[in-house]
N, C-alpha and C. Protein backbone atom coordinates (compact mmCIF):
# COMPACT_ATOMS: atom_id res chain seq x y z
N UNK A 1 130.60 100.23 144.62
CA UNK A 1 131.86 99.63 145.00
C UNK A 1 131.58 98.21 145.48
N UNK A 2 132.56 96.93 144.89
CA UNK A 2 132.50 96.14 145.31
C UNK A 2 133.51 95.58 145.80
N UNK A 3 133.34 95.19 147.62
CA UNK A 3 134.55 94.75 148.21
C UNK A 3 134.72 93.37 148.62
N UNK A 4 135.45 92.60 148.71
CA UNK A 4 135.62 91.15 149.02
C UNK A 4 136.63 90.50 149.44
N UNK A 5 136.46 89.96 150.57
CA UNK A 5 137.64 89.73 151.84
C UNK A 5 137.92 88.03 151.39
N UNK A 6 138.98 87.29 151.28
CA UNK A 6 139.28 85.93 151.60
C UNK A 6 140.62 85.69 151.93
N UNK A 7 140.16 84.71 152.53
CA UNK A 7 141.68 83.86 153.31
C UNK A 7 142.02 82.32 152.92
N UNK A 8 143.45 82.02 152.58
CA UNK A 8 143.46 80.84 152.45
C UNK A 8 144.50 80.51 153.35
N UNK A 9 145.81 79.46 153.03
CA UNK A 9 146.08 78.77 154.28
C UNK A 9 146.95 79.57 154.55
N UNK A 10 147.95 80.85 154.01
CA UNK A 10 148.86 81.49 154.20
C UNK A 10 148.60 82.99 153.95
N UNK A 11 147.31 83.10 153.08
CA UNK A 11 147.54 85.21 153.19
C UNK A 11 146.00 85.38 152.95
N UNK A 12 145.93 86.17 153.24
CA UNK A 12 144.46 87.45 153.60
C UNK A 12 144.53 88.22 152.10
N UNK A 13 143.56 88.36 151.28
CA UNK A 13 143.33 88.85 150.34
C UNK A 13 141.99 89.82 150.29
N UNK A 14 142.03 90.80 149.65
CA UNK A 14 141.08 92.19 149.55
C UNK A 14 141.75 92.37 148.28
N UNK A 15 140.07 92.76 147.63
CA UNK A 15 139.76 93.12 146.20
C UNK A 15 138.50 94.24 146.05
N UNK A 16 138.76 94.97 145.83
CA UNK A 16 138.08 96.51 146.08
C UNK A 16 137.77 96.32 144.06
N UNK A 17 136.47 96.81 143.36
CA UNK A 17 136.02 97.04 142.35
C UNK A 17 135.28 97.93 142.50
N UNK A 18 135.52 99.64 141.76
CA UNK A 18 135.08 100.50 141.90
C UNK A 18 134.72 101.27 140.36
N UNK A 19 133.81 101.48 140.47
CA UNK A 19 133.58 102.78 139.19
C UNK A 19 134.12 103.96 139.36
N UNK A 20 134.94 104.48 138.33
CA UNK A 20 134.82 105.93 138.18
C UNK A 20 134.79 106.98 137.20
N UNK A 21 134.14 107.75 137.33
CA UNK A 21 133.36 108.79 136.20
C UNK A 21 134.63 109.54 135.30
N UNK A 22 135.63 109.09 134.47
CA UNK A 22 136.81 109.49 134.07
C UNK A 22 137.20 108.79 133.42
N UNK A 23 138.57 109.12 132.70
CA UNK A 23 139.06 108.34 131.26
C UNK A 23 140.18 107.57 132.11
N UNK A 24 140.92 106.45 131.20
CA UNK A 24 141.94 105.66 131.39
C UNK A 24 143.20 106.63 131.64
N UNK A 25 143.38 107.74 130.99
CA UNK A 25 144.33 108.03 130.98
C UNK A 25 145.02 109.11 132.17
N UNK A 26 143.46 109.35 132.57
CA UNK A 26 143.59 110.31 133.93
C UNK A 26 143.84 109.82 134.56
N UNK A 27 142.95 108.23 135.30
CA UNK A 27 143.28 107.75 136.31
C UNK A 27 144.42 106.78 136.77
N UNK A 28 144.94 106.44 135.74
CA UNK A 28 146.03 105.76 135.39
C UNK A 28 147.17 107.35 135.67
N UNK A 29 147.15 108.06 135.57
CA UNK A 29 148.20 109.36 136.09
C UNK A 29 148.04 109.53 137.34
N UNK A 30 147.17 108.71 137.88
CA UNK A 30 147.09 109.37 139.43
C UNK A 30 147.77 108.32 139.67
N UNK A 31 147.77 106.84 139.31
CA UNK A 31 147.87 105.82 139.90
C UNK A 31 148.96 105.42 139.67
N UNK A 32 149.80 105.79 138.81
CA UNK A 32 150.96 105.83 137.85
C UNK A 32 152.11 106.75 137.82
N UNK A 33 152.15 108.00 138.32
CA UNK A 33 153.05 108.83 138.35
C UNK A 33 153.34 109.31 140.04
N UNK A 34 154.38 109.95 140.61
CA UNK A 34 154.97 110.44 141.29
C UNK A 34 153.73 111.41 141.41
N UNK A 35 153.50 112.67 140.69
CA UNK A 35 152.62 113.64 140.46
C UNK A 35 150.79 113.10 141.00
N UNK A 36 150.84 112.09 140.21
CA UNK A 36 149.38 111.76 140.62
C UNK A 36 149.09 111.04 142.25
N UNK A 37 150.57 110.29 142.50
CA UNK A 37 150.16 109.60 143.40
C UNK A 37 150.09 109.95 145.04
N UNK A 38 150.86 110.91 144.79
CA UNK A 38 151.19 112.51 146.18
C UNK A 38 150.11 112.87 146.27
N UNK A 39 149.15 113.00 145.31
CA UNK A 39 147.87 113.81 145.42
C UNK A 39 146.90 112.88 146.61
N UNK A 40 146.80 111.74 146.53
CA UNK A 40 146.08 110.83 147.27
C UNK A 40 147.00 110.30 148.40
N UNK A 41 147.99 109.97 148.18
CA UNK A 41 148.92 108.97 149.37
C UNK A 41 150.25 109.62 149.00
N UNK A 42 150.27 111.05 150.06
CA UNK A 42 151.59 111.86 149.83
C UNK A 42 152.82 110.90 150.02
N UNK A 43 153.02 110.22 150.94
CA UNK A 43 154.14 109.36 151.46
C UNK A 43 154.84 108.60 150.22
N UNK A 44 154.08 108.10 149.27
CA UNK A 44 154.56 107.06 148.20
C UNK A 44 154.99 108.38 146.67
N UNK A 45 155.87 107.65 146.39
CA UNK A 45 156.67 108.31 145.21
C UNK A 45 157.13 107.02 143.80
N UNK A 46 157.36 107.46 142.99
CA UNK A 46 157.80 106.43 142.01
C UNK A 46 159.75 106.95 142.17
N UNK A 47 160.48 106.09 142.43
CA UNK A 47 162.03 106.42 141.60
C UNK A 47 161.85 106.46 140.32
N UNK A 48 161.20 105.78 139.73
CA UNK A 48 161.12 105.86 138.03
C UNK A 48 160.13 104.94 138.01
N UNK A 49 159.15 105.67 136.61
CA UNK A 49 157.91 105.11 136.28
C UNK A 49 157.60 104.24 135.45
N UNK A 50 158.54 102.67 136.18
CA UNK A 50 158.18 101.91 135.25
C UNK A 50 158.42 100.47 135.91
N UNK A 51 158.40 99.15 135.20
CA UNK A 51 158.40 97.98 135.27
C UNK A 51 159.64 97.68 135.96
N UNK A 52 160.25 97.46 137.31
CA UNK A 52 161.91 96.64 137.36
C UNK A 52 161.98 97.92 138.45
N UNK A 53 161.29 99.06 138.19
CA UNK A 53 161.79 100.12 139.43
C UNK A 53 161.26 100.20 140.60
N UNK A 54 161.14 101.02 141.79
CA UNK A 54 160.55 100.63 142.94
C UNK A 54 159.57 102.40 143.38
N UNK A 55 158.67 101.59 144.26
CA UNK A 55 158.15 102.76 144.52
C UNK A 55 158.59 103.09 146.63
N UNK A 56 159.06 104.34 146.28
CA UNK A 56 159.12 104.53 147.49
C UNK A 56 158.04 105.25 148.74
N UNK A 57 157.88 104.78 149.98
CA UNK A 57 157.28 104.94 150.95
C UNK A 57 158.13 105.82 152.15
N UNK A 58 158.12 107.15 151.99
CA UNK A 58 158.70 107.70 153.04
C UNK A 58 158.01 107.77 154.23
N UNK A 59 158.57 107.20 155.52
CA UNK A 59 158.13 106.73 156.83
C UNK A 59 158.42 108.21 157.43
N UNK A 60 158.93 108.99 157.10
CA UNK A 60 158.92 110.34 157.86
C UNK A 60 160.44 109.95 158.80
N UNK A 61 160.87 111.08 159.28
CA UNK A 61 162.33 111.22 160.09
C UNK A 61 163.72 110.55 159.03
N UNK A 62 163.25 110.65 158.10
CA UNK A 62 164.23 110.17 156.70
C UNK A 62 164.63 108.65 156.94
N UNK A 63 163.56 107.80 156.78
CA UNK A 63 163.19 106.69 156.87
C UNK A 63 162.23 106.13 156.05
N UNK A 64 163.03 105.12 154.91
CA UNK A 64 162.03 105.15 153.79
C UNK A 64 162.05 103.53 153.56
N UNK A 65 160.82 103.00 153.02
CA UNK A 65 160.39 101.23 152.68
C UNK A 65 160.27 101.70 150.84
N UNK A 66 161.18 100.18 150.50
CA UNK A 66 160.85 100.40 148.98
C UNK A 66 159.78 99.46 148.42
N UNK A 67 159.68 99.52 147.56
CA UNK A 67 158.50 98.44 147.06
C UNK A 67 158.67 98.41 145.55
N UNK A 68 159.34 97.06 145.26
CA UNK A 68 159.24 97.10 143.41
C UNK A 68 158.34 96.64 142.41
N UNK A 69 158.14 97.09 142.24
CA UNK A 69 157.29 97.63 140.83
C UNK A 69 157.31 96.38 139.72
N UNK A 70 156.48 95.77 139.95
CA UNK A 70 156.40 93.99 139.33
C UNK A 70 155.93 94.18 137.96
N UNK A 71 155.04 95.20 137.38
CA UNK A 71 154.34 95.31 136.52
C UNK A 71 153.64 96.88 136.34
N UNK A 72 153.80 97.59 135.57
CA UNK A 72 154.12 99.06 134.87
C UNK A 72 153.29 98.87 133.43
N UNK A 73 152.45 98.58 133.38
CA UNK A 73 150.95 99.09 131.89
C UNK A 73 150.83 100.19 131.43
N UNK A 74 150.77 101.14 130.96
CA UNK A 74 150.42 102.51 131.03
C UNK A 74 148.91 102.36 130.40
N UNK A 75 148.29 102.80 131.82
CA UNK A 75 146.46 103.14 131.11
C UNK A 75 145.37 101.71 131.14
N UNK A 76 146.82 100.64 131.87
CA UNK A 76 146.28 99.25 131.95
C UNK A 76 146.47 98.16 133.66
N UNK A 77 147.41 98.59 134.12
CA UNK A 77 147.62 97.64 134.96
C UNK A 77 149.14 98.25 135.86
N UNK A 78 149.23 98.34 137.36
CA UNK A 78 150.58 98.47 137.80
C UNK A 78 150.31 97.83 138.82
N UNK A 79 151.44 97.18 139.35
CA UNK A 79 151.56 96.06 140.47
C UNK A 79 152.73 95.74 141.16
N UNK A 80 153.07 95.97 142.18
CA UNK A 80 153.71 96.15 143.09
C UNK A 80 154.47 95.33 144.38
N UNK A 81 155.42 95.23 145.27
CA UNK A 81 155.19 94.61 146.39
C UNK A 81 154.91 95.63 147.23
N UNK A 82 154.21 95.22 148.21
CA UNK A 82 153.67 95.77 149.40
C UNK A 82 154.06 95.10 150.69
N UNK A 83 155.18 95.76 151.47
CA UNK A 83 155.68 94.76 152.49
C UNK A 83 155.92 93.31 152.04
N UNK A 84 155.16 92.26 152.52
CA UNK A 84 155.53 90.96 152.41
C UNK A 84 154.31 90.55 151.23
N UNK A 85 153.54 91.18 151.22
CA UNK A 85 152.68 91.33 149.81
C UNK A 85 152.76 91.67 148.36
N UNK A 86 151.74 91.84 148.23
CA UNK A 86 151.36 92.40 146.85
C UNK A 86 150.42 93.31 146.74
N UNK A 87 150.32 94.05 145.82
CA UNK A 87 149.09 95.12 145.56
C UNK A 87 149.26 95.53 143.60
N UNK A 88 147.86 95.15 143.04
CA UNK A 88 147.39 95.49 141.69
C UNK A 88 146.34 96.69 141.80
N UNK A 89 146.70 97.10 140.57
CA UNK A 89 145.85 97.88 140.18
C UNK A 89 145.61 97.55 138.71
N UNK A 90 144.08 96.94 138.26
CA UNK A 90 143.97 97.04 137.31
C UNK A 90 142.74 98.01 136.42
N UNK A 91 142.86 98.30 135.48
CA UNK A 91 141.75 99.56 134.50
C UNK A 91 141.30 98.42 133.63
N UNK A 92 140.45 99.06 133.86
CA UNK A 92 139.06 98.32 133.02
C UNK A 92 138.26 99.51 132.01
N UNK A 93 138.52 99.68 130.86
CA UNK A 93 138.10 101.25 129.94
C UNK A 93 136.26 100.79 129.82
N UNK A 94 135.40 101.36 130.11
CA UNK A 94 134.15 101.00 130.10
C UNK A 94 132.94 102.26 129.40
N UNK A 95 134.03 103.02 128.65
CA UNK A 95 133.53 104.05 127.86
C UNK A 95 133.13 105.32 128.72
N UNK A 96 132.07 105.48 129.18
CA UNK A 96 131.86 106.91 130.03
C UNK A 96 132.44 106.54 131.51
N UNK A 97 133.01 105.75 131.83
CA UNK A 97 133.38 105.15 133.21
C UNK A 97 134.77 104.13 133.07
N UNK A 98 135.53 104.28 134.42
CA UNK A 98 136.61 103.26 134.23
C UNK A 98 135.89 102.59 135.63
N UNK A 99 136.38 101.21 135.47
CA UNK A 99 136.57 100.12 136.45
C UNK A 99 137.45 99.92 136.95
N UNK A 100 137.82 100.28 138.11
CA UNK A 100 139.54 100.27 138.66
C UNK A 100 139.32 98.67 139.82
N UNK A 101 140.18 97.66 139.76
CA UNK A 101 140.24 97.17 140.38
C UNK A 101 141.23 96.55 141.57
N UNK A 102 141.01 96.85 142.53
CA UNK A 102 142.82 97.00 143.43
C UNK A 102 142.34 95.31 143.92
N UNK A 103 143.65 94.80 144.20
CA UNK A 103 143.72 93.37 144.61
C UNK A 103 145.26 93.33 145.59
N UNK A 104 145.06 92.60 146.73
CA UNK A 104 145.80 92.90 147.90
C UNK A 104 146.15 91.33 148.68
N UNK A 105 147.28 91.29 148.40
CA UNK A 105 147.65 90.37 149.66
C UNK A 105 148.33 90.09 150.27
N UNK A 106 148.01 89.70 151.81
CA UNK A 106 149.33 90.27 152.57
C UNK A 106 149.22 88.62 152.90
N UNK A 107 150.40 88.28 153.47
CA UNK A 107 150.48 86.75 154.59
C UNK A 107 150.33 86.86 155.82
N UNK A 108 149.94 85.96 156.75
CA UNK A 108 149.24 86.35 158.02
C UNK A 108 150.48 86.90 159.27
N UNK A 109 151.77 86.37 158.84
CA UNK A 109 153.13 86.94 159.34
C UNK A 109 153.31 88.70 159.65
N UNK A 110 152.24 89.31 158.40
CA UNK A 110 151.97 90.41 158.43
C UNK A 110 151.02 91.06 159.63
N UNK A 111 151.58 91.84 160.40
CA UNK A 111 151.25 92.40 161.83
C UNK A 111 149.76 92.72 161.90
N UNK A 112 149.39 93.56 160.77
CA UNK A 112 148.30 94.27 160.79
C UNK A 112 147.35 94.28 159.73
N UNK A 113 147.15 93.27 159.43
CA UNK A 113 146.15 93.36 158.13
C UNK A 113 145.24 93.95 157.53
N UNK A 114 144.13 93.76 159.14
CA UNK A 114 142.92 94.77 158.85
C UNK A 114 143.11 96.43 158.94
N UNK A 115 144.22 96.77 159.50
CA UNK A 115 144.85 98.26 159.23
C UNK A 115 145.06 98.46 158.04
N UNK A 116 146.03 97.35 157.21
CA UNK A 116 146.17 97.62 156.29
C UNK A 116 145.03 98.16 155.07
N UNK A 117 144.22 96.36 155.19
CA UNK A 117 143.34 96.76 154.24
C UNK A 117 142.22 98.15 154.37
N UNK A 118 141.62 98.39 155.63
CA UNK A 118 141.40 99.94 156.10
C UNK A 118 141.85 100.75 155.51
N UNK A 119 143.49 100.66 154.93
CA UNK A 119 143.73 102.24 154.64
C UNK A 119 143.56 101.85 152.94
N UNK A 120 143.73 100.80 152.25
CA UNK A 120 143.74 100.66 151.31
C UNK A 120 142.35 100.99 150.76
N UNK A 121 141.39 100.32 151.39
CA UNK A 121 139.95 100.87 151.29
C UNK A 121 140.06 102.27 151.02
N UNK A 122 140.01 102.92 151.99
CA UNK A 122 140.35 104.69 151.63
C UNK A 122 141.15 105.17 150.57
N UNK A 123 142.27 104.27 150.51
CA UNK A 123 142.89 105.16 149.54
C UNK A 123 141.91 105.13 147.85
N UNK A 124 141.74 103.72 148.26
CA UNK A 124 140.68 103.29 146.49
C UNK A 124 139.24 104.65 146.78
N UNK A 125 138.35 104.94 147.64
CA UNK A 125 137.29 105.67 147.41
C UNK A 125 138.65 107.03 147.32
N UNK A 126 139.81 107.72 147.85
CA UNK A 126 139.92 108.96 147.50
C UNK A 126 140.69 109.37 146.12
N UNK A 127 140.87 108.04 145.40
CA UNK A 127 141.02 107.87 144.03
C UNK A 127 139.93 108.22 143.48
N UNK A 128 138.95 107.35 144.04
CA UNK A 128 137.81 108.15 142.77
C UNK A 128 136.94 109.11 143.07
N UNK A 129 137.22 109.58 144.41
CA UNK A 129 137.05 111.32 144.50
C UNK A 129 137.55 112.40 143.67
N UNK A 130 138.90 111.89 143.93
CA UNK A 130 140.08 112.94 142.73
C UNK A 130 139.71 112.83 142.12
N UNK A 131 140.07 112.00 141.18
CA UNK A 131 139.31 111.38 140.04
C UNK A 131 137.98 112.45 139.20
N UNK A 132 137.06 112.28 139.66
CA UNK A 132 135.93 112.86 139.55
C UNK A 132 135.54 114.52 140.40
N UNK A 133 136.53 114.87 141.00
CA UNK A 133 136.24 115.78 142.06
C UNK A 133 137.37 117.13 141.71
N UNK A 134 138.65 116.41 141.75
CA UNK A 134 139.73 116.99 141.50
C UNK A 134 140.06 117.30 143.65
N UNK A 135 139.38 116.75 144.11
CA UNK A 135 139.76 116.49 145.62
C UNK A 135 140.06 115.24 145.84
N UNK A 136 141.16 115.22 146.71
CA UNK A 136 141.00 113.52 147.39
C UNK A 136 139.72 113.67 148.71
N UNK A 137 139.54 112.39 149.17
CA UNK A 137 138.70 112.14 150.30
C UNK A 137 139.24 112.71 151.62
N UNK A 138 139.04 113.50 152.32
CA UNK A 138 139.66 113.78 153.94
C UNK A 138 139.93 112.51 155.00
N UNK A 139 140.82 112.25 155.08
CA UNK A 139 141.00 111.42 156.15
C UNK A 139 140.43 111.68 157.63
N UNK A 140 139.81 112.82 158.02
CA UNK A 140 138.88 113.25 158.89
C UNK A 140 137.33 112.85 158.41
N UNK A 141 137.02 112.76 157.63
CA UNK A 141 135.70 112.11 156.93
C UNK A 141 135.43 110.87 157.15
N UNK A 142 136.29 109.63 157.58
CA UNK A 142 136.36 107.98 157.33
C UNK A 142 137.02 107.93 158.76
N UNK A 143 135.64 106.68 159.35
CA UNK A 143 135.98 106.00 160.49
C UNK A 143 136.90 104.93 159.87
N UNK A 144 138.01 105.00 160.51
CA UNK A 144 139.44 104.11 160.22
C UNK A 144 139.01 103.09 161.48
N UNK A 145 138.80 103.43 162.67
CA UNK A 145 138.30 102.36 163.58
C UNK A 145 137.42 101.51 163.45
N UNK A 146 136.16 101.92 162.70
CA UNK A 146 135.10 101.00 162.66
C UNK A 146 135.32 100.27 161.35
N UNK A 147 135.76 100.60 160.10
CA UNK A 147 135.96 99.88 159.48
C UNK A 147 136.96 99.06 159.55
N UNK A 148 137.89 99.07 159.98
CA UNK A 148 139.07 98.19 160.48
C UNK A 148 138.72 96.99 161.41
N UNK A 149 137.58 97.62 162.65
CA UNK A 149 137.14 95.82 163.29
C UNK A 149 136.28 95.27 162.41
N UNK A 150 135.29 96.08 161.27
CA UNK A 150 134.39 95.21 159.94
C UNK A 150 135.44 94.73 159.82
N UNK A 151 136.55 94.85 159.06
CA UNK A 151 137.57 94.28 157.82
C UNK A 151 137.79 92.88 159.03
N UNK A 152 138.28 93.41 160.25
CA UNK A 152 138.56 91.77 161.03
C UNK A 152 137.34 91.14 160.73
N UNK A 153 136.29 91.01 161.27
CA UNK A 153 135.18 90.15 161.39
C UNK A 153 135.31 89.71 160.18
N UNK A 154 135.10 90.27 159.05
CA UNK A 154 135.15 89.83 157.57
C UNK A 154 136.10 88.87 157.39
N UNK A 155 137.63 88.98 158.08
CA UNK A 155 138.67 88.06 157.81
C UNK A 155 138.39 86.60 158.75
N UNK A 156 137.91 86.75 159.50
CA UNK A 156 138.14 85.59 160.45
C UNK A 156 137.22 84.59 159.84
């Protein structure tokens, strides 16, 4: 896995490049559908699986954030807003292996960055747990604290 933190004069960017032992078409269903994406990050749902639609974030107590859906590939690329951000996902087909690459950016207006990118981190390794496992990663398994003051130090 390769991770890489930068800042310029207005947003904080994280770019996570990961291998995983699986086809385009699997991991692109996790990353891509309602079905796949519950499996890793229950909270997020698709309204519809495609380009112009939004993905929803249920906050729990029937309180929900939308996020639209900028770009819809199938097996290639989906991209999103994320709060005041952005978030990609792109596939890279590399024959016995895919290259998934997530790319993230928030503006510094944004409260919590290094939380953010923290959970995003996790969510990319319990992608390619599933992925390869048919488990996601336990969120009891991953210090969320310690990597979250790395991710600051990294940003500043």
């Amino acid at each position: 896995m390769n991770v890489q933190y930068r800042t310029d004069n207005t947003h904080a960017h994280q770019t996570i490049s990961i291998d995983i032992t699986s086809n385009t078409s699997h991991v692109f269903k996790l990353l891509g559908t309602t079905t796949g994406i519950k499996q890793w990050f229950p909270e997020l749902s698709f309204e519809e699986e495609r380009e112009g639609s939004r993905l929803v974030f249920d906050l729990g107590n029937g309180q929900y954030e939308y996020f639209n859906i900028t770009s819809y590939e199938p097996n290639n690329h989906i991209a999103f807003t994320w709060a005041e951000g952005n978030v990609d996902f792109i596939l890279e087909d590399k024959g016995d292996t895919i290259t998934l690459t997530f790319k993230e950016s928030l503006p510094y207006m944004f409260q919590a960055i290094a939380k953010d990118f923290t959970g995003w981190y996790f969510q990319i390794q319990s992608v390619k747990k599933l992925a390869e496992t048919g488990q996601p990663l336990s969120k009891s398994d991953f210090d969320f604290e310690s990597k979250s003051k790395e991710v600051e130090e990294s940003l500043k």
